[in-house]
Protein backbone atom coordinates (compact mmCIF):
# COMPACT_ATOMS: atom_id res chain seq x y z
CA UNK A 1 0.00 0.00 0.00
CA UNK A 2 1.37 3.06 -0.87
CA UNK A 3 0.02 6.63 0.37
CA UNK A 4 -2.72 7.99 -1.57
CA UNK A 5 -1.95 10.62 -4.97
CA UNK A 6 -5.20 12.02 -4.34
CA UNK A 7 -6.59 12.97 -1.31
CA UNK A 8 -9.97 12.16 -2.72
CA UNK A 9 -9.17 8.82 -3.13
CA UNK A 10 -11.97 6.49 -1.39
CA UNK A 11 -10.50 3.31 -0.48
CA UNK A 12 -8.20 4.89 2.28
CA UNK A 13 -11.02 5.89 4.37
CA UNK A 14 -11.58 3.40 7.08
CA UNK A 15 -15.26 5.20 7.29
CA UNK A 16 -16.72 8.33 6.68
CA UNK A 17 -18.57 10.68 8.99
CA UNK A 18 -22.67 10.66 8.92
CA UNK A 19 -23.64 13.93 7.71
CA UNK A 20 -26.41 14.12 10.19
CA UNK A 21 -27.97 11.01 12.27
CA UNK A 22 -31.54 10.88 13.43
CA UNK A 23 -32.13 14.09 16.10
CA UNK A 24 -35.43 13.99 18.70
CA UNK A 25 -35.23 17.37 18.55
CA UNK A 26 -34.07 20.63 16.37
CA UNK A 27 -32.27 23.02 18.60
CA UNK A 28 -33.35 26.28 17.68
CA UNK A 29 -31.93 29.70 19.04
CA UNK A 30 -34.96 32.09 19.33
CA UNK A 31 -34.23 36.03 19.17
CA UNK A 32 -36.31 37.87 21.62
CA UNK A 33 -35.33 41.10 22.25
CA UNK A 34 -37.85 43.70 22.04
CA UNK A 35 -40.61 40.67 21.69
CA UNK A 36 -43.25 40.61 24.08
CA UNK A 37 -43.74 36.97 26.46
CA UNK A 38 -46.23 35.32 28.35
CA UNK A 39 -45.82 33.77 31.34
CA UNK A 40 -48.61 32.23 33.24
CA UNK A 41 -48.45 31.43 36.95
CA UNK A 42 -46.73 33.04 40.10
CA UNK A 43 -44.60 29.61 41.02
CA UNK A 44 -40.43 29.56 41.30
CA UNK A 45 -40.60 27.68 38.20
CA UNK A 46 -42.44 30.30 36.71
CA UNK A 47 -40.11 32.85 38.37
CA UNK A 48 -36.85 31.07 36.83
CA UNK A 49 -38.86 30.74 33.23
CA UNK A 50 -39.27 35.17 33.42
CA UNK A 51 -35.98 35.31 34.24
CA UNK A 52 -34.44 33.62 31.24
CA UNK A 53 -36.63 35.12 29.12
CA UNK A 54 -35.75 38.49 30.35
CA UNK A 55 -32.03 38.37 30.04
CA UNK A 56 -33.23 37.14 26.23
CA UNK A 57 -34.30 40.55 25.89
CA UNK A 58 -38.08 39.96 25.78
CA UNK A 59 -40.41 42.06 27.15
CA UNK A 60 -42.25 39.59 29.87
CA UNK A 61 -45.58 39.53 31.28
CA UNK A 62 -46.19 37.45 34.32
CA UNK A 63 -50.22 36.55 34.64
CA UNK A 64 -51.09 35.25 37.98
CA UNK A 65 -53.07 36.55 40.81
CA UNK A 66 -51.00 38.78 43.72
CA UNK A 67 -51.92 36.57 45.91
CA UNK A 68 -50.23 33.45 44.07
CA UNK A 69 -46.67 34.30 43.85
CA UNK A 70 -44.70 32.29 45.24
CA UNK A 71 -41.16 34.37 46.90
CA UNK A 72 -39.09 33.97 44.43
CA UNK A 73 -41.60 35.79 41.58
CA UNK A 74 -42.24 38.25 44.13
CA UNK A 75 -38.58 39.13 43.92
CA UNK A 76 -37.97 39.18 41.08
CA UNK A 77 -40.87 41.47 39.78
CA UNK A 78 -39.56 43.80 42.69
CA UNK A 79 -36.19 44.09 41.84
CA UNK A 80 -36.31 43.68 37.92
CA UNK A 81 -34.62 41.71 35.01
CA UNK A 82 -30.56 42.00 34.01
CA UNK A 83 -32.02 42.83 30.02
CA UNK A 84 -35.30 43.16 28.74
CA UNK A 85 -38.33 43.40 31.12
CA UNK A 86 -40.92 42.40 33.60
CA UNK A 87 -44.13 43.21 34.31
CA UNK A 88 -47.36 41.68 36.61
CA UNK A 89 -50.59 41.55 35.30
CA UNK A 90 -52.52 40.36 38.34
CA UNK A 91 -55.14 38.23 37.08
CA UNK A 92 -55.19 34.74 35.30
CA UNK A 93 -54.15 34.19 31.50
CA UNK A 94 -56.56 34.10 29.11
CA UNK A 95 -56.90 33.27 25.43
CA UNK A 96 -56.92 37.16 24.68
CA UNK A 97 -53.49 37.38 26.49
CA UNK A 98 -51.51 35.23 24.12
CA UNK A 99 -52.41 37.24 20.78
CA UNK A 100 -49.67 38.67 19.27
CA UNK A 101 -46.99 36.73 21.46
CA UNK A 102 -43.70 35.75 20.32
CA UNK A 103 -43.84 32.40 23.11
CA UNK A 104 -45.92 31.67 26.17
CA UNK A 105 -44.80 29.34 28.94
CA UNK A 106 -47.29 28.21 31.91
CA UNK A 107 -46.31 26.55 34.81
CA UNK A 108 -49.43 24.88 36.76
CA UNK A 109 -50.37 21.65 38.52
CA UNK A 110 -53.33 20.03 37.01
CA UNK A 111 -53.60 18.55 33.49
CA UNK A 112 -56.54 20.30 32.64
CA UNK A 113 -55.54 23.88 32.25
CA UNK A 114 -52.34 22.95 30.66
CA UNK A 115 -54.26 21.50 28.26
CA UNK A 116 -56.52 24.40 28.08
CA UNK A 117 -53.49 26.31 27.76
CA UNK A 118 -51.69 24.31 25.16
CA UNK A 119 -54.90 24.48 22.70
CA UNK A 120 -55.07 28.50 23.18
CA UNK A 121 -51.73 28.68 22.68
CA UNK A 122 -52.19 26.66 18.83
CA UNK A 123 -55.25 28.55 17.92
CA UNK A 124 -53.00 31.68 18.79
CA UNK A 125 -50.20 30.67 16.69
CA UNK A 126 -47.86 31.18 19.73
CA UNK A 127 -45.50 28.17 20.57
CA UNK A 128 -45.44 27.21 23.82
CA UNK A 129 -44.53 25.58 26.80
CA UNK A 130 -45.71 23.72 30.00
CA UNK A 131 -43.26 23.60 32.49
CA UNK A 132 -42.15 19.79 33.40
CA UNK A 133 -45.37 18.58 30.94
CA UNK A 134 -43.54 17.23 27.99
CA UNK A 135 -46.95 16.00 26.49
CA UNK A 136 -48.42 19.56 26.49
CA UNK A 137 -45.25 21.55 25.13
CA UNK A 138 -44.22 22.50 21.55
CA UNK A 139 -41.16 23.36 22.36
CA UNK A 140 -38.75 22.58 25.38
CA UNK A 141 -36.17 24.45 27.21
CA UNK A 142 -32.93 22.99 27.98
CA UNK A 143 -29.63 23.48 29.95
CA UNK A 144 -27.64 26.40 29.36
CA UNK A 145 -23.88 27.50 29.37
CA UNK A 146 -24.28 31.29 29.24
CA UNK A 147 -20.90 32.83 27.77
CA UNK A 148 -23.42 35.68 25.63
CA UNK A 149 -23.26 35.84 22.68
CA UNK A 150 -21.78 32.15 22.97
CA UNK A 151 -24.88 30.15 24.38
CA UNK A 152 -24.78 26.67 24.46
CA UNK A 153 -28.35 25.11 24.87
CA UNK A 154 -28.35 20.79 25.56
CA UNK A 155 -31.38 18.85 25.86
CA UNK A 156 -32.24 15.30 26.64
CA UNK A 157 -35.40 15.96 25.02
CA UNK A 158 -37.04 15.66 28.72
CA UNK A 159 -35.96 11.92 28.99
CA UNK A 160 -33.23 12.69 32.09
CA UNK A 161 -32.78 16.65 32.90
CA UNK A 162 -30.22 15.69 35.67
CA UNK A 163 -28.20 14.27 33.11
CA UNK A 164 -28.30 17.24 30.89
CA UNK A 165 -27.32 19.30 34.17
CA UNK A 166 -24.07 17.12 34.38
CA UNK A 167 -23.52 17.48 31.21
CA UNK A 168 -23.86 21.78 31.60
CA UNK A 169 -21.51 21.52 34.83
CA UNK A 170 -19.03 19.67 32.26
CA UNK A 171 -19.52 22.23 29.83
CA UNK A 172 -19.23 25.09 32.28
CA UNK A 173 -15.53 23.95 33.09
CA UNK A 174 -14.12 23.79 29.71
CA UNK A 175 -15.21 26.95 28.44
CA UNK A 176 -13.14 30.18 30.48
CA UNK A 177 -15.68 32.85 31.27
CA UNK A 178 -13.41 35.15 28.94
CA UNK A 179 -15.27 33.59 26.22
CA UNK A 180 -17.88 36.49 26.12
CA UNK A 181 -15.53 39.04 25.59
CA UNK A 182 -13.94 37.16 22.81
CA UNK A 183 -17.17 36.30 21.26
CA UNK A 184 -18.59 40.17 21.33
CA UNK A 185 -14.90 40.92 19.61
CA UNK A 186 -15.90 38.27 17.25
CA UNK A 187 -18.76 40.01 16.70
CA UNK A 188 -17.13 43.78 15.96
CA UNK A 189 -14.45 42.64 13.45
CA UNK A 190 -16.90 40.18 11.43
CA UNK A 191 -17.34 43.33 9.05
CA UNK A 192 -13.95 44.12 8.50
CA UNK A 193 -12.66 40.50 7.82
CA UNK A 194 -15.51 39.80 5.09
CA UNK A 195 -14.30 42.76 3.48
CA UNK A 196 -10.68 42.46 3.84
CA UNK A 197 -10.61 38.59 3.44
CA UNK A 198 -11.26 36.05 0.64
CA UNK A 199 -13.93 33.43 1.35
CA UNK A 200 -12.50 29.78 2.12
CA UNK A 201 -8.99 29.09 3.17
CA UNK A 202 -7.79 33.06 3.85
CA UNK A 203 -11.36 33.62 6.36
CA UNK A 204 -10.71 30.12 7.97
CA UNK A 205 -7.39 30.70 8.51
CA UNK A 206 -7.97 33.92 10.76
CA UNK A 207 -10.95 32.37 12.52
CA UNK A 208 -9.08 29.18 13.49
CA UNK A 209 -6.31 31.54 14.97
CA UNK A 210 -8.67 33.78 16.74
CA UNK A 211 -10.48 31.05 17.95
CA UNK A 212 -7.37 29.10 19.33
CA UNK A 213 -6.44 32.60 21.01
CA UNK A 214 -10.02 32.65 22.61
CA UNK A 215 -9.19 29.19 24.20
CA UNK A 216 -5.35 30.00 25.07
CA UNK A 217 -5.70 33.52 26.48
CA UNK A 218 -7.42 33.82 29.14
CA UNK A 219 -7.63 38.33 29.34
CA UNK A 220 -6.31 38.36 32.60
CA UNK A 221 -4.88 41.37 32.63
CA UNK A 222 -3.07 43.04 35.64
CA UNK A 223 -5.55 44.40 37.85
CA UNK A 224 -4.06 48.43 37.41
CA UNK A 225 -5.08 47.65 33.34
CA UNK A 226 -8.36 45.49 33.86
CA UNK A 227 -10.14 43.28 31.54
CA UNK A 228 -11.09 46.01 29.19
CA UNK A 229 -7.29 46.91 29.09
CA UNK A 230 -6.60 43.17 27.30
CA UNK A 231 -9.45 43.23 25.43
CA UNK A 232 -8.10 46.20 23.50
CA UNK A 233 -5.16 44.13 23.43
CA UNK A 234 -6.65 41.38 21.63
CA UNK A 235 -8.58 43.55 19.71
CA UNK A 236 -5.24 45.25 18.11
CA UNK A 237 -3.72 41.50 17.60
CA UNK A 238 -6.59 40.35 15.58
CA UNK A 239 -6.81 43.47 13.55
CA UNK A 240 -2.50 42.74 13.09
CA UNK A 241 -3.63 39.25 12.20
CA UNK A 242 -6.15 40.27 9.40
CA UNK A 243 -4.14 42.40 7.90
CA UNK A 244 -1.06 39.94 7.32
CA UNK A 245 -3.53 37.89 5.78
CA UNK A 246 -4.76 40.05 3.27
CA UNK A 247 -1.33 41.13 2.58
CA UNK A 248 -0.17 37.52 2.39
CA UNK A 249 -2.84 36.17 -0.41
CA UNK A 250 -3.42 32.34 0.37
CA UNK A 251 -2.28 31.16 3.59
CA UNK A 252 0.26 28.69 3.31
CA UNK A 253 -0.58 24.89 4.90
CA UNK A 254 0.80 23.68 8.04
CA UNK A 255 0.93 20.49 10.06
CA UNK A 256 0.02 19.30 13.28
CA UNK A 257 1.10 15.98 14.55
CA UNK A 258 -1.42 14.85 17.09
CA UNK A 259 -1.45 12.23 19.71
CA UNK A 260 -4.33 10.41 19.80
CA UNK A 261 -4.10 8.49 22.96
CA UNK A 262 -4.56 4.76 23.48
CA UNK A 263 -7.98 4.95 22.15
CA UNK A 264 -10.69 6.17 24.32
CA UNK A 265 -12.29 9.63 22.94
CA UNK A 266 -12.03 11.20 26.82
CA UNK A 267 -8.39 10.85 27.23
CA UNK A 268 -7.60 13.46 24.00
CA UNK A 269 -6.24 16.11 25.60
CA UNK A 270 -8.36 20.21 24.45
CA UNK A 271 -5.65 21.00 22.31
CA UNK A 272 -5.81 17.55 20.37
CA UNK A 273 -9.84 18.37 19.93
CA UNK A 274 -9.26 21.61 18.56
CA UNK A 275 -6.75 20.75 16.22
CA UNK A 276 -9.08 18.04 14.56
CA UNK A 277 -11.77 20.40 14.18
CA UNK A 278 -9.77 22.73 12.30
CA UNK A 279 -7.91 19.98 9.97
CA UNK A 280 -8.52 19.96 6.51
CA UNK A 281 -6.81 16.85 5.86
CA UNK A 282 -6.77 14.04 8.65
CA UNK A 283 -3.69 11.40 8.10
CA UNK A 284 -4.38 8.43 10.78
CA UNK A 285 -2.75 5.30 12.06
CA UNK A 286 -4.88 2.19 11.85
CA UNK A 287 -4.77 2.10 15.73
CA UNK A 288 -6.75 4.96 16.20
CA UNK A 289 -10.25 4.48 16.99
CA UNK A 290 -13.61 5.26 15.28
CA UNK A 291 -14.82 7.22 18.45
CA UNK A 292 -11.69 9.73 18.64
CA UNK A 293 -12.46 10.52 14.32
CA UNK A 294 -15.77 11.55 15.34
CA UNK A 295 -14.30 14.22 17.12
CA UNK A 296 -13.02 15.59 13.97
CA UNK A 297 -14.20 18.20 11.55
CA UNK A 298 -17.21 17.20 9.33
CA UNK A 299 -15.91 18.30 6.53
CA UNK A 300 -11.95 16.74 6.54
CA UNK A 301 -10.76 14.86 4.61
CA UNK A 302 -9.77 11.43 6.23
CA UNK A 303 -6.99 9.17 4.91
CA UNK A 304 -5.65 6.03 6.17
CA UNK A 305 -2.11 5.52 6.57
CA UNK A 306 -1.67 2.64 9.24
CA UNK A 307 1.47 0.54 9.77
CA UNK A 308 0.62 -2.62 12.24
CA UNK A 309 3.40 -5.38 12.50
CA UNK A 310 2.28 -8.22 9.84
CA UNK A 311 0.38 -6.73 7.97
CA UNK A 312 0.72 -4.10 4.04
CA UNK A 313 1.23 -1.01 5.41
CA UNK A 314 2.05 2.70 3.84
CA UNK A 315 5.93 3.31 3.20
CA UNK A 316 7.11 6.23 5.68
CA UNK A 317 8.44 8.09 2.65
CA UNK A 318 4.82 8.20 1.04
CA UNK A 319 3.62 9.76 4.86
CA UNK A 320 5.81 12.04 4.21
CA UNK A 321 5.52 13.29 0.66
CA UNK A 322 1.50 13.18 1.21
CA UNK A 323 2.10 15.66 4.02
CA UNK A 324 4.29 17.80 2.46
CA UNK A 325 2.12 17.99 -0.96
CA UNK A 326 -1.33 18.50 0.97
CA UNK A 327 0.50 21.33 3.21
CA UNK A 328 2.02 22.90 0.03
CA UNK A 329 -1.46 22.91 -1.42
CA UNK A 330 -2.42 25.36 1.58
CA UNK A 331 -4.27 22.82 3.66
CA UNK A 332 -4.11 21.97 7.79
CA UNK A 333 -2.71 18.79 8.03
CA UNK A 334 -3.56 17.05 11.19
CA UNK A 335 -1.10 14.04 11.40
CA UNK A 336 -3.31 11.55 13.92
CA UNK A 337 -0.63 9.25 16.02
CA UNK A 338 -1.87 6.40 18.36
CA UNK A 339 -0.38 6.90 21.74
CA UNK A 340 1.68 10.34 22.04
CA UNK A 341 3.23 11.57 18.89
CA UNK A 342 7.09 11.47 20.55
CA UNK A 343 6.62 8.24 21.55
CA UNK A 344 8.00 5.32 18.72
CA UNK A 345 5.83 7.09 16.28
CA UNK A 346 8.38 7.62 13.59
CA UNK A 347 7.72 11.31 14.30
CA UNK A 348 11.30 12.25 14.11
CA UNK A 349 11.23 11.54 10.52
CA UNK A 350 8.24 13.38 9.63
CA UNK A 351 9.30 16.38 11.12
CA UNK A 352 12.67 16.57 9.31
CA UNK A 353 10.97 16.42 6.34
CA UNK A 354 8.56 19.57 7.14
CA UNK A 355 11.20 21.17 8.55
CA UNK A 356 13.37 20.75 5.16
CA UNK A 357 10.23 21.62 3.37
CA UNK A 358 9.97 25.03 5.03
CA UNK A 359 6.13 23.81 6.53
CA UNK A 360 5.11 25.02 9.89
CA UNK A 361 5.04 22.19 12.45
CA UNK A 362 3.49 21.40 15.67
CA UNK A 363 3.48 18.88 18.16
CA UNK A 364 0.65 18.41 20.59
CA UNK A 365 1.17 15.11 22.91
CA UNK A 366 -0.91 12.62 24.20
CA UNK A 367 -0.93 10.30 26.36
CA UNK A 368 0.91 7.06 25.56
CA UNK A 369 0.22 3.37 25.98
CA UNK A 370 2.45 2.75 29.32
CA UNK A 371 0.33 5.33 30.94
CA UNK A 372 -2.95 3.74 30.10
CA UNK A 373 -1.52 0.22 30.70
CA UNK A 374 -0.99 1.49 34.75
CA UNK A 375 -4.38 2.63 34.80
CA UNK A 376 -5.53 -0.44 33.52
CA UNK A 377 -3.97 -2.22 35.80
CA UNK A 378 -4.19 0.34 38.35
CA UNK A 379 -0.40 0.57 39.44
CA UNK A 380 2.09 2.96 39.64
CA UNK A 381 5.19 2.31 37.30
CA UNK A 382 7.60 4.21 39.40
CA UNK A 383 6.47 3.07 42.65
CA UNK A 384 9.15 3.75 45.06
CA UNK A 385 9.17 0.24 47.03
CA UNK A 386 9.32 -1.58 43.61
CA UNK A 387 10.89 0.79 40.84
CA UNK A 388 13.61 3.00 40.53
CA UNK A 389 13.37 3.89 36.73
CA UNK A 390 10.92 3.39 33.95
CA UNK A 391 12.41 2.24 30.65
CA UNK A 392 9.88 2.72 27.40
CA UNK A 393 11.45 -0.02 24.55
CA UNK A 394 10.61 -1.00 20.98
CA UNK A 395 9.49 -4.62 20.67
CA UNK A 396 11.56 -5.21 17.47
CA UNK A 397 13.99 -3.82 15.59
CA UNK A 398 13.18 -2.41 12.04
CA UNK A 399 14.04 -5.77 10.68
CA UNK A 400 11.48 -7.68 12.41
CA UNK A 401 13.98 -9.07 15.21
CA UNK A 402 14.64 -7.94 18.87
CA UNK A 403 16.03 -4.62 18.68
CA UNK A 404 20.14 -5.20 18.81
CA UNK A 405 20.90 -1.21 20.28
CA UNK A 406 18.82 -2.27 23.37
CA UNK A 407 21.26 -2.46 26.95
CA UNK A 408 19.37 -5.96 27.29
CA UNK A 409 21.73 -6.09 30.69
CA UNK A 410 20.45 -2.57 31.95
CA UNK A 411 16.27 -3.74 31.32
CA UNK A 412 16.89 -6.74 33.33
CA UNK A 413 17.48 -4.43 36.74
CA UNK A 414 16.09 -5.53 39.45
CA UNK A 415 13.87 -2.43 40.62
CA UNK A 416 13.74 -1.57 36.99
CA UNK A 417 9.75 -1.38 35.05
CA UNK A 418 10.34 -1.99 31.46
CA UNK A 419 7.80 -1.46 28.61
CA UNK A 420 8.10 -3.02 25.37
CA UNK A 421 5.71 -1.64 22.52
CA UNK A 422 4.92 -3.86 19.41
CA UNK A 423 6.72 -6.50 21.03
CA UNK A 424 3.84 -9.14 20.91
CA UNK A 425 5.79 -11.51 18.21
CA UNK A 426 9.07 -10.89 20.09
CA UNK A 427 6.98 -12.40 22.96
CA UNK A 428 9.37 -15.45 23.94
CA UNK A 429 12.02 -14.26 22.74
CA UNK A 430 12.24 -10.71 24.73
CA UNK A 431 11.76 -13.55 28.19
CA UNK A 432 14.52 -15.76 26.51
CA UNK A 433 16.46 -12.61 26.42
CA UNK A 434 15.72 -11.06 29.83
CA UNK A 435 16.00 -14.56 31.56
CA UNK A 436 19.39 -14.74 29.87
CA UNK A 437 20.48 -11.53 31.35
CA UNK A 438 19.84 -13.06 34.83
CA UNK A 439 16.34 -11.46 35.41
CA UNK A 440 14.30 -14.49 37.27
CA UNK A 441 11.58 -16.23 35.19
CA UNK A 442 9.08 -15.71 38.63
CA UNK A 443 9.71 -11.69 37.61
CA UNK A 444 5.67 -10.38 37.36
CA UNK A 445 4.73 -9.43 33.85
CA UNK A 446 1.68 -7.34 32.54
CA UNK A 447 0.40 -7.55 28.87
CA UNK A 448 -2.79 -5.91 27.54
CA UNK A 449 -4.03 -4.93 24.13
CA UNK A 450 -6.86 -2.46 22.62
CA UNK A 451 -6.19 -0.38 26.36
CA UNK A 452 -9.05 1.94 26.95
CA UNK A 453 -10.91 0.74 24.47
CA UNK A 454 -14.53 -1.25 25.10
CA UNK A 455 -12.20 -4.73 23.62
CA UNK A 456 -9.36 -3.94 26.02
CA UNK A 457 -8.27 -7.62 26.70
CA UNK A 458 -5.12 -7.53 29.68
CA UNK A 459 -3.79 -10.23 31.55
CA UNK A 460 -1.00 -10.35 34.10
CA UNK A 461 1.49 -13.18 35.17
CA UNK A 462 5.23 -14.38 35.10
CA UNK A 463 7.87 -13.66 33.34
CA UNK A 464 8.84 -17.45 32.17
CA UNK A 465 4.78 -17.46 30.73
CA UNK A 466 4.81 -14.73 28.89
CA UNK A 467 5.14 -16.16 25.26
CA UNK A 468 1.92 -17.99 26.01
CA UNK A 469 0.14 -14.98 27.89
CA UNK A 470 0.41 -13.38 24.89
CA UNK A 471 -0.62 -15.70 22.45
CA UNK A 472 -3.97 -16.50 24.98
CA UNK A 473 -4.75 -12.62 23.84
CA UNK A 474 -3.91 -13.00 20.47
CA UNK A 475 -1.43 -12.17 18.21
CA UNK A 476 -2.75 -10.13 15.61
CA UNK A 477 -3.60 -7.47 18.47
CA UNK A 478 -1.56 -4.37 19.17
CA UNK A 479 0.44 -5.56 21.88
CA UNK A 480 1.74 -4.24 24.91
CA UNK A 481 3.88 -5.95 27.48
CA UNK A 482 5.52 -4.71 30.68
CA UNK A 483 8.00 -6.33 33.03
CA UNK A 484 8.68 -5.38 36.69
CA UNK A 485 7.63 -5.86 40.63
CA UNK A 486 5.72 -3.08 40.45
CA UNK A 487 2.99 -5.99 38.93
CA UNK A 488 3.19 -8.09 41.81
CA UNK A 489 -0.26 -7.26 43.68
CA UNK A 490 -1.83 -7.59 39.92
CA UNK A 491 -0.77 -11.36 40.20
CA UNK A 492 -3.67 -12.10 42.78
CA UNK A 493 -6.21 -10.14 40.51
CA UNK A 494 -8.65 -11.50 37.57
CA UNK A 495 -6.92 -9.95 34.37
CA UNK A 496 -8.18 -12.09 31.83
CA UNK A 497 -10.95 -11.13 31.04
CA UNK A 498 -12.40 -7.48 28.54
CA UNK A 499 -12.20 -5.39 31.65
CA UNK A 500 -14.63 -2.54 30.20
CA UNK A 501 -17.33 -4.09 28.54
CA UNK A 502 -17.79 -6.21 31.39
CA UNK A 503 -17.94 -3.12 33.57
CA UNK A 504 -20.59 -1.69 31.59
């Protein structure tokens, strides 16, 4: 196999992304400012309902009687909205009430009136909403992560709102509250950079820098400055950066070389995310996993250039020359490694050849088999009763036999954990050679393959097993095998087995 001549070549792509799969619902940002509201009832939900819609910019009208609101409306008609406004009509909706409105929400106990209300609501033409009635409601509201103008609604389409809390809280902590002021700067030089700016690769280019800045720089300026102080500051480094970029014509490609982890979607570090939603092109090792793609950009391009022990597998050189062409062509490369990128991924090579192609290059690591292996197995690989060094090794040389540069003397220390990757076919012999070097055949041994991944298969034992521990998980698996006390207390643990499916 050699890499691909044309990017748009099909049979490279291990899959391609679904365009769209089946949604229960259409989320829909609604602009309300200036528009007047209805909501019905005096309760806290009711109360929580006005106040969203108020900082929406709608004009709000609570109908309920005086005497039913509940504390919480009470305050908040007393000491007013952030945006928009509030007002009390003290009396019970109506069907005359919701004429004319842009949305009415009711909050209310019995089934009848929400009916009631629902039906008034249709014949009105109004959408609306019955708070915690799913069967009565046109439309729903959902979570939200408020960084205005960024607003990030999720919904579990009323099936599990707790969930869809968790899943705001999760939200919340990934995206700095500095987000609004780079999103109303967004905002104020969207004129200038359709103007100054070509559409496609020049407007991409300056949004996919902005947008890493948004996520890198946090505007914390020194207090004697303040945030508006930085802001200006950003402002004047944007304006810097569109102006290269018209003066520049098409922006030239780049590369990023990407660790992709040991397989599992969650352990991608932010920086890893955000580079494969800006890629244009997507290179990727076999070993990477279907769920970690799906993080990437819709619209990349995705092409296949694994290299597994036994099997046809793309020449370096054609990695390389595929890089350096798509790059040339003006395009962000993402260069998807299993494992971390610095890490017996041949990256070395690859960046050489950037670097003596004049193409920008960047790293960003990940985290690499050994560290998901002692999670696995859930040890420490330095622990200081057991280990007083950590030693990462190739399984096999590039001629398909045990590496010959390896200190075979200096891995078979005592208080030494050794990891060998791709060294499942080197199985017997790496014990043969270890043994030989006086390391004890009763020395504890881990292997696992597919770590982190629903198939993870691990299995722990001794040293003088470990040709047939490995071939019990199977040698056409990506195998990974480390030696050293520090797998002792695994020895009395159940190992064999898929240790995440079964969890689940």
């Amino acid at each position: 196999m050699s890499a691909m001549g044309d990017e748009s070549e099909g049979s490279e792509n291990r899959q391609r992304p679904e365009r769209m799969g089946p949604l229960s619902v259409v989320p829909v940002f609604l602009s309300l400012a200036g528009r007047r509201v209805i909501v019905a009832g005096g309760t806290a939900g009711a109360a929580w309902k006005a106040e969203l819609l108020a900082a929406a910019g709608a004009l709000v009208e609570v109908h309920a009687p005086a005497a039913d609101l509940s504390d919480e409306m009470a305050e908040l008609l007393s000491t007013g909205a952030a945006a928009g406004s509030l007002c009390h009509r003290d009396r019970i909706w109506d069907a005359a009430c919701l004429k004319g409105a842009a949305v009415a929400v009711l909050d209310c106990e019995g089934e009848g009136e929400a009916r009631a209300f629902a039906c008034a609501a249709k014949a009105a033409g109004v959408p609306w909403n019955v708070v915690d009635k799913p069967a009565f409601c046109q439309f729903s509201f959902g979570s939200v992560v408020n960084r205005s103008p960024v607003v990030v609604g999720i919904s579990t389409d009323g099936a599990a709102p707790i969930l869809g809390q968790a899943i705001r809280r999760r939200i919340e902590t990934l995206l700095p509250p500095s987000l609004s002021a780079w999103g109303r700067l967004a905002a104020k030089l969207r004129t200038e950079v359709l103007e100054r700016l070509a559409p496609g690769p020049q407007r991409r280019a300056f949004w996919e820098r902005f947008t890493d800045a948004a996520f890198t720089r946090r505007l914390a300026a020194a207090p004697e400055t303040g945030l508006e102080a930085a802001t200006n500051e950003a402002e004047d480094a944007a304006r810097r950066l569109v102006g290269e970029l018209a003066g520049s014509g098409a922006p030239g490609g780049r590369v990023t070389l990407v660790g992709a982890g040991p397989g599992e979607a969650e352990l991608l570090t932010l920086k890893a995310v955000r580079a494969l939603q800006s890629a244009d092109v997507i290179l990727f090792d076999d070993l990477v996993s279907d769920e970690v793609l799906e993080l990437a950009r819709r619209e990349a391009k995705r092409l296949l250039v694994g290299k597994r022990g036994g099997r046809e597998s793309c020449r370096q050189e054609d990695i390389n020359a595929t890089m350096v062409r798509l790059a040339k062509a003006g395009r962000h490369v993402v260069r998807l490694k299993s494992g971390d990128v610095s890490v017996f991924g041949r990256a070395g090579e690859e960046i050489a050849e950037l670097t003596r192609e004049a193409i920008p290059v960047e790293l960003v690591p990940g985290i690499t088999a050994a560290s998901a292996l002692a999670a696995s197995f859930g040890v420490s690989l330095t622990h200081r009763d057991h280990a007083s060094e950590l030693r990462l090794v190739t399984g096999h040389s590039r001629h398909g036999d045990l590496p010959d540069s390896v200190d075979w003397a200096g891995l078979a220390a005592a208080r030494a954990t050794v990891v060998f990757y791709m060294g499942g076919r080197m199985a017997g012999r790496i014990a043969a050679r270890l043994m030989g070097e006086g390391l004890s055949g009763d020395t504890p041994v881990a292997v696992a393959a597919h770590l982190s991944r629903a198939d993870e298969t691990r299995r722990a034992g001794r040293l003088q097993d470990l040709e047939a521990i490995v071939a019990a998980i199977g040698l056409d698996k990506p195998i990974l095998i480390a030696v050293g006390q520090v797998f002792e207390t695994c020895l009395d643990q159940d190992h064999s087995s898929i240790g995440i499916a079964e969890a689940v």
